[in-house]
N, C-alpha and C. Protein backbone atom coordinates (compact mmCIF):
# COMPACT_ATOMS: atom_id res chain seq x y z
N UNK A 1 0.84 -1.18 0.00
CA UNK A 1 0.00 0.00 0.00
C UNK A 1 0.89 1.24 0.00
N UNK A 2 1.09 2.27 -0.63
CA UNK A 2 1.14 3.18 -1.23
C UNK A 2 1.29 4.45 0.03
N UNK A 3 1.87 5.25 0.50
CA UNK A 3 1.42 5.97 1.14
C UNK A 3 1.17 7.23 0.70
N UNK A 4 0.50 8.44 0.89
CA UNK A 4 0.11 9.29 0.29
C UNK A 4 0.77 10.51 1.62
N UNK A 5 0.97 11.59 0.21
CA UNK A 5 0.92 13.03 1.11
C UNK A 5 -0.22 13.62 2.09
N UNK A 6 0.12 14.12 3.16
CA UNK A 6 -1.01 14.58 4.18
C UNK A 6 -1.05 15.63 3.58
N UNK A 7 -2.46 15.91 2.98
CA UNK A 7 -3.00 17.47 3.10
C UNK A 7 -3.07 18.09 4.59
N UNK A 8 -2.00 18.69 4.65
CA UNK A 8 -2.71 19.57 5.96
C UNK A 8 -3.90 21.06 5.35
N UNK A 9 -4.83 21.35 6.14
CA UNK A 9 -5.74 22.09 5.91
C UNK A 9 -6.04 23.07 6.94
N UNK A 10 -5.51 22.54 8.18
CA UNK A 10 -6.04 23.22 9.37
C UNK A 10 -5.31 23.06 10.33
N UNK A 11 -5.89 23.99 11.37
CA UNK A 11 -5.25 23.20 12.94
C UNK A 11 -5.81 24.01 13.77
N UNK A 12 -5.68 23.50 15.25
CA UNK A 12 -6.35 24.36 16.23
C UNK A 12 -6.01 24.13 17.51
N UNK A 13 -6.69 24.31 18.37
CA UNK A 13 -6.21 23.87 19.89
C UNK A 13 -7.18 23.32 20.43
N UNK A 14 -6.73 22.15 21.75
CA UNK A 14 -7.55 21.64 22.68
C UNK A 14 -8.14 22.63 23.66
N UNK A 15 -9.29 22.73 23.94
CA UNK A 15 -9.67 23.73 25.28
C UNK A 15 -10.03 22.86 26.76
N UNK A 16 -10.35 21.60 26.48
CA UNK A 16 -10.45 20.75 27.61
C UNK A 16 -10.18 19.33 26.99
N UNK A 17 -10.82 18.33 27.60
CA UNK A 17 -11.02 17.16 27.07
C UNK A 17 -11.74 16.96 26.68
N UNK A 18 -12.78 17.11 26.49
CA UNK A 18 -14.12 16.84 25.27
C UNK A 18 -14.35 17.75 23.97
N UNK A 19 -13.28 18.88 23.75
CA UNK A 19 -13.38 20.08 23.09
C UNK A 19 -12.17 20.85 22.71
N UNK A 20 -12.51 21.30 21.32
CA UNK A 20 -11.16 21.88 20.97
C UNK A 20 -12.08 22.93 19.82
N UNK A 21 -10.92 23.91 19.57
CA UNK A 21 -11.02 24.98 18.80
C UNK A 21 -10.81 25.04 17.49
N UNK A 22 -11.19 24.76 16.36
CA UNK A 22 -9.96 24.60 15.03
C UNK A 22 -10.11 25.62 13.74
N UNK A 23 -9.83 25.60 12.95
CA UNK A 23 -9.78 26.39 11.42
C UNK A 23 -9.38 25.79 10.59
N UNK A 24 -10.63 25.86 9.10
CA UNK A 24 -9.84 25.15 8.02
C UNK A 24 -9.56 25.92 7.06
N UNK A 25 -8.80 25.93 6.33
CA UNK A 25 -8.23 26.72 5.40
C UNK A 25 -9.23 26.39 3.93
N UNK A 26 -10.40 27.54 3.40
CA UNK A 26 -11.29 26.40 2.61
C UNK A 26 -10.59 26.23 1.28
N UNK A 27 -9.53 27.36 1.10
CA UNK A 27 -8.89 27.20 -0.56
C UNK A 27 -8.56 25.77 0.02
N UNK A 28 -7.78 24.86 0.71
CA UNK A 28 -7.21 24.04 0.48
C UNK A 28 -8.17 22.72 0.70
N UNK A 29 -9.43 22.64 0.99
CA UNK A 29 -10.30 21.79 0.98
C UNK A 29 -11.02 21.50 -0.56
N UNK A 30 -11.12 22.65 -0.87
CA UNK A 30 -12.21 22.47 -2.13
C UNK A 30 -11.77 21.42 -3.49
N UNK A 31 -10.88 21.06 -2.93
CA UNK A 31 -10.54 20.43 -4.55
C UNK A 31 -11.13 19.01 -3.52
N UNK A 32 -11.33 18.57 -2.52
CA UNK A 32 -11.69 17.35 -2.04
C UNK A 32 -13.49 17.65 -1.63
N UNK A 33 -14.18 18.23 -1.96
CA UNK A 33 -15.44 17.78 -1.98
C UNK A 33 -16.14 17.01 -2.41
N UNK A 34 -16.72 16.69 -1.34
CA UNK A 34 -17.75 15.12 -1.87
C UNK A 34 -18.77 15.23 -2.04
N UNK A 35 -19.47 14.28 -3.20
CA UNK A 35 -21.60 14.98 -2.58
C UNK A 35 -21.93 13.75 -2.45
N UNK A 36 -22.76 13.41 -1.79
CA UNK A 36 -23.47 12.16 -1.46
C UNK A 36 -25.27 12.36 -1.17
N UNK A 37 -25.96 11.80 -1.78
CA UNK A 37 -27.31 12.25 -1.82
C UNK A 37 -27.38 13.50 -1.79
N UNK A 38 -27.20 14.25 -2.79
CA UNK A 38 -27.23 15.83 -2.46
C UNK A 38 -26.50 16.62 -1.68
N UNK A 39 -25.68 16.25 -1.05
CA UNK A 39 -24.96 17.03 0.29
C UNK A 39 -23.56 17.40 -0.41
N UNK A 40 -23.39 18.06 0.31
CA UNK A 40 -21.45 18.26 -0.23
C UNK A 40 -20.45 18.12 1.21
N UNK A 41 -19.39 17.39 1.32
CA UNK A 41 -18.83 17.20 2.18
C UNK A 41 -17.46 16.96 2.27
N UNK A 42 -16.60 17.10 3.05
CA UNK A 42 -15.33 16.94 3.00
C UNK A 42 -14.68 16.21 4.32
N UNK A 43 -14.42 14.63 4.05
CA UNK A 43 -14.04 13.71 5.24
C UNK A 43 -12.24 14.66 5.56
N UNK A 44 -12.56 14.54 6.81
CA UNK A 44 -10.98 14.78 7.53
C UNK A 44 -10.19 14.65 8.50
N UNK A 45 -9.19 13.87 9.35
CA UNK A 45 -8.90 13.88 10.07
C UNK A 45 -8.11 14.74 10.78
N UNK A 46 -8.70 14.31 12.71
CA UNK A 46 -8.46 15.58 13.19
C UNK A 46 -7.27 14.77 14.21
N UNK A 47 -6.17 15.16 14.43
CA UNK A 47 -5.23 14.49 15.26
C UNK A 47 -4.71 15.60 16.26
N UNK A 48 -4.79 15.15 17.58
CA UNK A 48 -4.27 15.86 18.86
C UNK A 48 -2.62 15.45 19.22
N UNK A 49 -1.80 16.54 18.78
CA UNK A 49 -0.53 16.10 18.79
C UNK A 49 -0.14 16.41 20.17
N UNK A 50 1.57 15.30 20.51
CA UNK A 50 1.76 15.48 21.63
C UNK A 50 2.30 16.61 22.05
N UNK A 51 2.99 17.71 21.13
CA UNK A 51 3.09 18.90 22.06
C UNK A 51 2.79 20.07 20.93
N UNK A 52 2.52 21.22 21.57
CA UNK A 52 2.12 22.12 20.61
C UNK A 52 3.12 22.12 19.66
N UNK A 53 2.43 23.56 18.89
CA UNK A 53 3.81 23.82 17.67
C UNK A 53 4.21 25.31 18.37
N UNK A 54 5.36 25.83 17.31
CA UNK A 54 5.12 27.08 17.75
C UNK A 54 4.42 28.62 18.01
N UNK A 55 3.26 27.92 17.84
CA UNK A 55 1.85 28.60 18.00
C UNK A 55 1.18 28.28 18.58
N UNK A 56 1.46 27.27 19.60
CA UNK A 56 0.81 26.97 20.57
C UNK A 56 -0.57 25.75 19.97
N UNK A 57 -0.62 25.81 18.98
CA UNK A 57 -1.68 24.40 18.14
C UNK A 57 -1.09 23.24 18.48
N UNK A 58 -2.35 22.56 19.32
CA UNK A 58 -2.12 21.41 19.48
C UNK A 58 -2.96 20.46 18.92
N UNK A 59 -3.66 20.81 17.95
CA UNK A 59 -4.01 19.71 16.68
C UNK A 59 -4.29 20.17 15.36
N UNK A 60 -3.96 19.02 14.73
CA UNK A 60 -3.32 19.32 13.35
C UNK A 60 -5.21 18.71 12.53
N UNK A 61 -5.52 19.33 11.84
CA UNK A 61 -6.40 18.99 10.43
C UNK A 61 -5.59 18.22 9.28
N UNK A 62 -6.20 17.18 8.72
CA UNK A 62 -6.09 17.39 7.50
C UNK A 62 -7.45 16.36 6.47
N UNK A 63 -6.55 16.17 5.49
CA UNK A 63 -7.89 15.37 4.25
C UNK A 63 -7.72 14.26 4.21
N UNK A 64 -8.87 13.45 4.83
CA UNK A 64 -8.83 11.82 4.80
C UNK A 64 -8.99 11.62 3.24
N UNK A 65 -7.85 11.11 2.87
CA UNK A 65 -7.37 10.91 1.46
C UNK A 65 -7.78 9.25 0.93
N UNK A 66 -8.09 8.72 2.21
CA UNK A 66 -7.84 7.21 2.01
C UNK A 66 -9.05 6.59 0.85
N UNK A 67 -8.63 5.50 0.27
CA UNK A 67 -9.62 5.01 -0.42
C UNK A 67 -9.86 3.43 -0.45
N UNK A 68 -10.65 3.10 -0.61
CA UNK A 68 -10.50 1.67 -0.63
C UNK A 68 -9.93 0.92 -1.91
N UNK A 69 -9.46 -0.40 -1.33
CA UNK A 69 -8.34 -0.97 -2.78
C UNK A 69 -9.45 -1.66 -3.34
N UNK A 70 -9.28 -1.27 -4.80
CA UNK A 70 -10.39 -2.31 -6.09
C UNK A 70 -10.88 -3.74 -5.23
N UNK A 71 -12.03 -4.41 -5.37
CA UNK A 71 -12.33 -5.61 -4.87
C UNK A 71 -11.91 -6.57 -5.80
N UNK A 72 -11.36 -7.86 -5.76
CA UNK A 72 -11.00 -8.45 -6.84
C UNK A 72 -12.04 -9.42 -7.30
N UNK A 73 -11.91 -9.41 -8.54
CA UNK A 73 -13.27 -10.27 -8.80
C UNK A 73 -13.27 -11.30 -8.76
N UNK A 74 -14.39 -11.89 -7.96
CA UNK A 74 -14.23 -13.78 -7.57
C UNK A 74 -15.27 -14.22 -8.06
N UNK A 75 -15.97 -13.70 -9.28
CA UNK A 75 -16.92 -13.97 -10.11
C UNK A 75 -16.13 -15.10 -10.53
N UNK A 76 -15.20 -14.87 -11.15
CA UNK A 76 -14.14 -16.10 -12.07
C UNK A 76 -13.87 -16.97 -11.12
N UNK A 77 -13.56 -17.00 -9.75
CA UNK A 77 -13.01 -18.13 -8.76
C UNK A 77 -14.64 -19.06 -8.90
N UNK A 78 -15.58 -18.65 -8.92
CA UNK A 78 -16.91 -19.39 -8.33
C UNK A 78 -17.39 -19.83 -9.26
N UNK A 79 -16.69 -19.70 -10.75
CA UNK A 79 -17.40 -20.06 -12.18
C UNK A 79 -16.22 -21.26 -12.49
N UNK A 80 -14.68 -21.77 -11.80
CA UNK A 80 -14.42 -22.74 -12.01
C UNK A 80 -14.65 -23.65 -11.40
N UNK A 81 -14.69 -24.85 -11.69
CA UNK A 81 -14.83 -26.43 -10.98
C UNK A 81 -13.60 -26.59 -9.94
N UNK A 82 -13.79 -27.29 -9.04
CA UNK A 82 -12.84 -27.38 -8.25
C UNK A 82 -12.37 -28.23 -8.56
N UNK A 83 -12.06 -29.10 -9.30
CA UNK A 83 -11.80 -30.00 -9.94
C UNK A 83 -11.07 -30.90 -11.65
């Protein structure tokens, strides 16, 4: 598997434990919009790093890039004889 570049897009800070602050940058989202039944959307992960940066951000945004690998077709496995 292949690894891909992280879009970073954003980042922000923790304010407690259930809650954090963030910003996304939208020029750098828009080329990843999705629509699904009408909607438009953009999957992304949000990661709480272990120490700030030098801005004091302690989590990073970016674009869940991931995709799933082709299914292989086992149409052909179930159409030979085992035999």
């Amino acid at each position: 598997m292949e690894k891909e570049t992280k879009v970073y897009c954003g980042s922000g800070k923790k304010q407690n434990e259930t809650w954090c602050k963030a910003t996304i940058n939208i020029d750098k989202i828009k080329d990843h919009v999705q629509e699904f039944n009408g909607h438009k959307f953009v999957k992304v992960n949000i990661n709480f790093k272990d120490e700030p940066d030098q801005y004091g951000k302690d989590v990073a945004i970016t674009i869940d890039t991931w995709k799933p690998e082709p299914k292989v077709e086992q149409e052909q496995e179930q159409k030979d004889l085992p035999f």
